[in-house]
Protein backbone atom coordinates (compact mmCIF):
# COMPACT_ATOMS: atom_id res chain seq x y z
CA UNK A 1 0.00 0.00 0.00
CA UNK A 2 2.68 2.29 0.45
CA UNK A 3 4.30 1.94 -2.61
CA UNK A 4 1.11 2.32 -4.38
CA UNK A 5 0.71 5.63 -2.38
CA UNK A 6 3.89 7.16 -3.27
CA UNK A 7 3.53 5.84 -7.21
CA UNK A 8 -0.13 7.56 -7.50
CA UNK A 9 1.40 11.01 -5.85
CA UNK A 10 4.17 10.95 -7.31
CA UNK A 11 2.74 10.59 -10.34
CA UNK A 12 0.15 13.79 -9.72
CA UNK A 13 2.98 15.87 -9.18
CA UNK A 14 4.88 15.34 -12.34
CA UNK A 15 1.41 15.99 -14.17
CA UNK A 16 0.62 18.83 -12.40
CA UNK A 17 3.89 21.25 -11.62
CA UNK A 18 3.64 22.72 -15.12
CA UNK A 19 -0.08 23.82 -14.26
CA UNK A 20 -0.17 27.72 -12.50
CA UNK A 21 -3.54 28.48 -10.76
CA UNK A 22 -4.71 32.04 -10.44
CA UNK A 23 -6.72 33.56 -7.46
CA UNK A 24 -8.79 36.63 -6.44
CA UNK A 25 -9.35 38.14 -3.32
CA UNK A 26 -13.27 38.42 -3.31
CA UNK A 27 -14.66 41.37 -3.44
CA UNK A 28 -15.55 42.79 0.16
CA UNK A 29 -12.64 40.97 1.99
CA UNK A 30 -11.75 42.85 4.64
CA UNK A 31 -10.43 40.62 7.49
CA UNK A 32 -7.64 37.96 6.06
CA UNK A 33 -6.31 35.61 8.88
CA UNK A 34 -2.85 33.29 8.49
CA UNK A 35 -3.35 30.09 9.94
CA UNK A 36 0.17 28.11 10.32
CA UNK A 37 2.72 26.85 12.75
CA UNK A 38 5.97 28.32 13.69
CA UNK A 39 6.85 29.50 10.27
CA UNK A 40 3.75 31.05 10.28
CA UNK A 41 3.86 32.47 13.63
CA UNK A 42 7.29 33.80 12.90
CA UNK A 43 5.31 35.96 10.45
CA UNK A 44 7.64 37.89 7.97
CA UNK A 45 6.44 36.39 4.67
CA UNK A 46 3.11 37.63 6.13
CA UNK A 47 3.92 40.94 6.90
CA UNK A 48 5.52 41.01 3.59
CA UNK A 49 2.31 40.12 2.19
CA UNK A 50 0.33 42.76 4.52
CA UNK A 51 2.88 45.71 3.35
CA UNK A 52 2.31 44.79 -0.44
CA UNK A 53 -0.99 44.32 -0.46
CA UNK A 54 -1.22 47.86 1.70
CA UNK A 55 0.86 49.88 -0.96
CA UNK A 56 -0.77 49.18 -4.01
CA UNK A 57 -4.29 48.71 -2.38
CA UNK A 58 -4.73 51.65 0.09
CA UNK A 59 -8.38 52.00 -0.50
CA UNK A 60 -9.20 48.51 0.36
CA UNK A 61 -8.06 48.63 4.08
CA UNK A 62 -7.64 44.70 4.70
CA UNK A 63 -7.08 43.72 8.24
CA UNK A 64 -4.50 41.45 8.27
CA UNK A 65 -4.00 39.29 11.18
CA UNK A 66 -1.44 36.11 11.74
CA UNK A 67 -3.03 33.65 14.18
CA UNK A 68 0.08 31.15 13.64
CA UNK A 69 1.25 28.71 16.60
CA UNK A 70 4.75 27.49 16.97
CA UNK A 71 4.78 23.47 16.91
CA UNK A 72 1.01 23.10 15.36
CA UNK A 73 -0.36 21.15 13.78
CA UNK A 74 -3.15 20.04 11.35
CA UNK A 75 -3.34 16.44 11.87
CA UNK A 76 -3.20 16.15 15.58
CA UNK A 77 -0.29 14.25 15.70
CA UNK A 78 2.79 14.45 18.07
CA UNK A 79 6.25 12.52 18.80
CA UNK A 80 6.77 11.63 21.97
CA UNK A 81 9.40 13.50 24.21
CA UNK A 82 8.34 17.17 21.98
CA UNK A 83 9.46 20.25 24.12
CA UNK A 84 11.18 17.96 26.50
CA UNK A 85 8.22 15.83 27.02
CA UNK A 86 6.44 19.25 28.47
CA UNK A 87 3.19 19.07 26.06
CA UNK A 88 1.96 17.16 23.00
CA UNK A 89 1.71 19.51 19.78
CA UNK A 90 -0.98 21.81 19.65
CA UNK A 91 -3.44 20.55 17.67
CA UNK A 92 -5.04 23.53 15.34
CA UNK A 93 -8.87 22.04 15.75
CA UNK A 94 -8.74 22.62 19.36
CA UNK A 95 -8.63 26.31 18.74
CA UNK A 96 -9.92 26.69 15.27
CA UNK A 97 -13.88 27.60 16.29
CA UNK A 98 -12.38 30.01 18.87
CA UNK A 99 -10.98 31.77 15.95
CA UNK A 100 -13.59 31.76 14.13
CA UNK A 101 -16.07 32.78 16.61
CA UNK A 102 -13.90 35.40 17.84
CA UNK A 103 -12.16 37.19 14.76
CA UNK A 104 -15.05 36.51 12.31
CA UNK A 105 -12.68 36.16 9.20
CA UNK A 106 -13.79 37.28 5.24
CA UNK A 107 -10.94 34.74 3.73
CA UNK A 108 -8.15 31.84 5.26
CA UNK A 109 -4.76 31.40 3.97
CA UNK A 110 -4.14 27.53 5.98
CA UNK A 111 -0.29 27.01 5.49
CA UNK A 112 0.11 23.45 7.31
CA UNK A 113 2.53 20.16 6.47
CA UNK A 114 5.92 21.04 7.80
CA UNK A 115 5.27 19.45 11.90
CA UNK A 116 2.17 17.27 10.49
CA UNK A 117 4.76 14.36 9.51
CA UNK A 118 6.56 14.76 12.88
CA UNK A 119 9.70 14.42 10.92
CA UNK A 120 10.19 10.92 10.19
CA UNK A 121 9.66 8.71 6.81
CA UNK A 122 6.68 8.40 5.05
CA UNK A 123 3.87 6.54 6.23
CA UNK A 124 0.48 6.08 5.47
CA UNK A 125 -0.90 6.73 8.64
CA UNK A 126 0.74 9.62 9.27
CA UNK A 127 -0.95 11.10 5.46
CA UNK A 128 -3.90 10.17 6.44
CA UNK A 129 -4.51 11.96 9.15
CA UNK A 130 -3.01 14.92 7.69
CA UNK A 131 -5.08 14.51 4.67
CA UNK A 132 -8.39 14.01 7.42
CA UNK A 133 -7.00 17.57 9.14
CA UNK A 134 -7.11 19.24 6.31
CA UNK A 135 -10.08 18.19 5.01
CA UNK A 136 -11.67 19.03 8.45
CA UNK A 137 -10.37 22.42 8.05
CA UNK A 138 -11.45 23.14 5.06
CA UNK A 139 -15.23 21.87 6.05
CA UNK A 140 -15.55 23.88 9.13
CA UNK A 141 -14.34 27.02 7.52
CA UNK A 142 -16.58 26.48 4.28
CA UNK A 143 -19.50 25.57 6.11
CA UNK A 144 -19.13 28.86 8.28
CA UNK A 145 -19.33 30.92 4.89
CA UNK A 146 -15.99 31.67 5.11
CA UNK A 147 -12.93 31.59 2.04
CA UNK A 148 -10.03 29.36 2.24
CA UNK A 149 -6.59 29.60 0.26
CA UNK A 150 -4.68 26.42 1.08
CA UNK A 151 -1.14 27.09 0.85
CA UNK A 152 1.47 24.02 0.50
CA UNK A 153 4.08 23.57 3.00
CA UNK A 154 7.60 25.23 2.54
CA UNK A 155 10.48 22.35 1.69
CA UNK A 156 12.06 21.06 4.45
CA UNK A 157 16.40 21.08 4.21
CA UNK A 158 17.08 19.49 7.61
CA UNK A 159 19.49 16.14 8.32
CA UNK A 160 16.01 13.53 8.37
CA UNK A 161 17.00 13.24 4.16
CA UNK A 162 13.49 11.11 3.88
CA UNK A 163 11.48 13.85 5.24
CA UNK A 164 11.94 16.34 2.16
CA UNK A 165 9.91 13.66 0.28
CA UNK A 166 7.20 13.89 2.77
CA UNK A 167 6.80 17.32 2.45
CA UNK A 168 7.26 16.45 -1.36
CA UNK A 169 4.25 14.19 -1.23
CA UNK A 170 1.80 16.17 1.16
CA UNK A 171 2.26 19.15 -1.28
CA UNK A 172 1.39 17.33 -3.74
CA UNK A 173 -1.71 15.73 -2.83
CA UNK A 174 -3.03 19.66 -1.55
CA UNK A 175 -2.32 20.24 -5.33
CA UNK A 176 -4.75 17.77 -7.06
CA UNK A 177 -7.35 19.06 -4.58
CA UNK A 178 -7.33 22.11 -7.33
CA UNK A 179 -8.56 19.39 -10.10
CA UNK A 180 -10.02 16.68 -7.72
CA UNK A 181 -12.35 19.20 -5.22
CA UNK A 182 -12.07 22.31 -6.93
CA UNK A 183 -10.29 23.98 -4.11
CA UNK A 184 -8.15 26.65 -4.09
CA UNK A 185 -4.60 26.26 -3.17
CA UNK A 186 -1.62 27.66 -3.58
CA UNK A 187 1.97 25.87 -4.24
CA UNK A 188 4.96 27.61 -2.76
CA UNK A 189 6.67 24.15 -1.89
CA UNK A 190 8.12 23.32 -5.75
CA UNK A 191 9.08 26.79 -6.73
CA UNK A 192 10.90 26.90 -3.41
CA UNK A 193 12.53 23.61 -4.29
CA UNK A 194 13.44 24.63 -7.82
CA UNK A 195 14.89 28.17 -6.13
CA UNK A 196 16.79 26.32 -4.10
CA UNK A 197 18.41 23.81 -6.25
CA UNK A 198 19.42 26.05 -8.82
CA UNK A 199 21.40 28.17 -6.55
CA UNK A 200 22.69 25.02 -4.86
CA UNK A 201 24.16 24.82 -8.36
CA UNK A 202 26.26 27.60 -8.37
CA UNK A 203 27.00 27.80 -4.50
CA UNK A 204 26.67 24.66 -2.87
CA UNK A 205 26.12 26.15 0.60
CA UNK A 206 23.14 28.00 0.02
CA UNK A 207 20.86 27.62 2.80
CA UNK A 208 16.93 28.84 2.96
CA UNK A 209 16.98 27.99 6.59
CA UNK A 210 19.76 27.01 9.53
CA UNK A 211 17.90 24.47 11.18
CA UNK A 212 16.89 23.42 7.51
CA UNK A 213 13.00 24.17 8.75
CA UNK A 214 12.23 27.95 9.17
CA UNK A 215 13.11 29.93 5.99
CA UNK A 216 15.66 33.16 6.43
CA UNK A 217 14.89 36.19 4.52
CA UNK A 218 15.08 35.29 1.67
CA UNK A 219 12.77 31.92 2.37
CA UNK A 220 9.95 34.45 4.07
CA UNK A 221 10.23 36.54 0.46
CA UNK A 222 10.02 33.90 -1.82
CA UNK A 223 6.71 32.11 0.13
CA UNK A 224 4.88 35.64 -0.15
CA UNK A 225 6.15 36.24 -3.47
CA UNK A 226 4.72 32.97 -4.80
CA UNK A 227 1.59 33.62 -2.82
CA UNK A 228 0.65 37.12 -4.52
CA UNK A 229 1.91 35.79 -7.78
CA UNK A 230 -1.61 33.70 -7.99
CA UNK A 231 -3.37 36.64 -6.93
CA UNK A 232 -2.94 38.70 -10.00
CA UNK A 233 0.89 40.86 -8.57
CA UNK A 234 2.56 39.71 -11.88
CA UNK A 235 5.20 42.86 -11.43
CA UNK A 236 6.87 40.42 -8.84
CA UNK A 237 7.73 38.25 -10.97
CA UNK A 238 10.98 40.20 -11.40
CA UNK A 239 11.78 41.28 -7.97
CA UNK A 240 14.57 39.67 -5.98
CA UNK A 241 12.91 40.91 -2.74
CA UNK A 242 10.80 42.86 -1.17
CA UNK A 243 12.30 46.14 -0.92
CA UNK A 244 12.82 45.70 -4.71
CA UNK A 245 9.10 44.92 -4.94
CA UNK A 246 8.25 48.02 -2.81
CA UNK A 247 10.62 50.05 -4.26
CA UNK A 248 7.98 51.75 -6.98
CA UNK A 249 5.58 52.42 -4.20
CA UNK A 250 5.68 55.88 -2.02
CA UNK A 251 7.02 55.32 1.64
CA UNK A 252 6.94 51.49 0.70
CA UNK A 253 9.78 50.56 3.08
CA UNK A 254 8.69 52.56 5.62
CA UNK A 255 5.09 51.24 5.16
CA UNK A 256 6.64 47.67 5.70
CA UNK A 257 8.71 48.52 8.42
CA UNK A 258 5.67 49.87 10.30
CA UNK A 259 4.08 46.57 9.61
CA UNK A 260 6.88 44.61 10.61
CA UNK A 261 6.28 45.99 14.06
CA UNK A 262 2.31 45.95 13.92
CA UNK A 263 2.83 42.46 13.73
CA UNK A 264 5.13 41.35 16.16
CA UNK A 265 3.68 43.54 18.70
């Protein structure tokens, strides 16, 4: 069974990376909530979002708020001994009605998959109950009215060599859900993989991440780049970062700067 699981996703992916999806923010948005772990929570992909989106939109006024939690996770799973055998993982559906209830979101981004294999190798059980988390996610949300923008997770560069293909394979499957459920979602995982192994090319030491899990810089840019991308910010194609990308916008480094602090405060 799990060789015929890895042959039928592996196969989706090599059908599908040549396919780009495009988004829009609906029309009346005006609340946007992250929902992620630690990368999430760390937050400067999102605030590089927030500032973009604030520059070239100022009429719109979108609230942007990051509700990420370090060590979450979709799927409800946990190793044993995490944070020194202090608590389990959070798991995200013990909190997700509160956040509903309580912020009252217009649209979701869900950026989920790096914790939800617990780093270790492949195995079906493991998928499955990411692939159950999700889905639940994606119910509750929908069924509350509500817009979701599932986003894959970033690639993982750490020493467990067998969990890049994990990540590989979630990422995947949250693809075909564009062709298979019509849902919308949002790949950051390959282009970050192709990114990276084309500058491994010329310098073998490039790094997105230390700890091979949460992106630098440069990481946070690329996963907001490749999430406006699919929302219609074609000029960023270009860019090399975000002060390039801000650069043709009044105050635009001051306006992310101030939102930088908004939201680590």
């Amino acid at each position: 069974m799990k060789q015929i699981t890895f042959i039928l996703i592996a196969l989706i992916g090599f059908q599908i990376q040549s396919f780009s999806q495009s988004y829009k923010i609906p029309d009346g948005v005006k609340k946007i909530v992250f929902l992620g772990n630690s990368i999430t929570y760390g937050g400067q992909y999102v605030s590089y979002i927030e500032a973009y989106l604030t520059v070239k939109y100022p009429e719109d006024q979108i609230e942007i708020i990051n509700v990420g939690l370090p060590s979450e996770t979709v799927s409800g799973l946990s190793e044993p001994g995490h944070a020194g055998g202090n608590f389990p993982r959070p798991d995200l559906h013990e909190r997700l009605e509160r956040v509903l209830d309580q912020i009252k979101p217009d649209l979701i981004f869900a950026c989920y998959g790096m914790n939800d294999g617990i780093y270790k190798p492949f195995d079906d059980e493991r998928f499955n109950k990411f692939r159950e988390g999700i889905i639940r996610l994606h119910e509750q949300v929908v069924n509350r009215g509500v817009s979701i923008i599932h986003v894959t997770p970033p690639i993982y560069d750490g020493k467990v060599e067998a969990y890049a293909n994990v990540l590989d394979i979630y990422s995947d499957w949250l693809i075909s859900l564009r062709y298979t459920s019509n849902w919308k979602v949002i790949d950051i995982h390959w282009p970050m993989r192709k990114y990276l192994e084309d500058k491994r090319e010329a310098n073998s030491s490039f790094i997105y991440a230390e700890d091979g899990i949460h992106p630098n810089e440069t990481g946070h840019y690329l996963m907001a780049k490749q999430i406006l991308l699919p929302l219609g910010e074609k000029e960023l194609a270009k860019a090399n970062n975000m002060k390039e990308a801000l650069a043709a916008y009044h105050h635009g480094d001051m306006i992310l700067q101030l939102v930088d602090k908004r939201q680590k405060s």
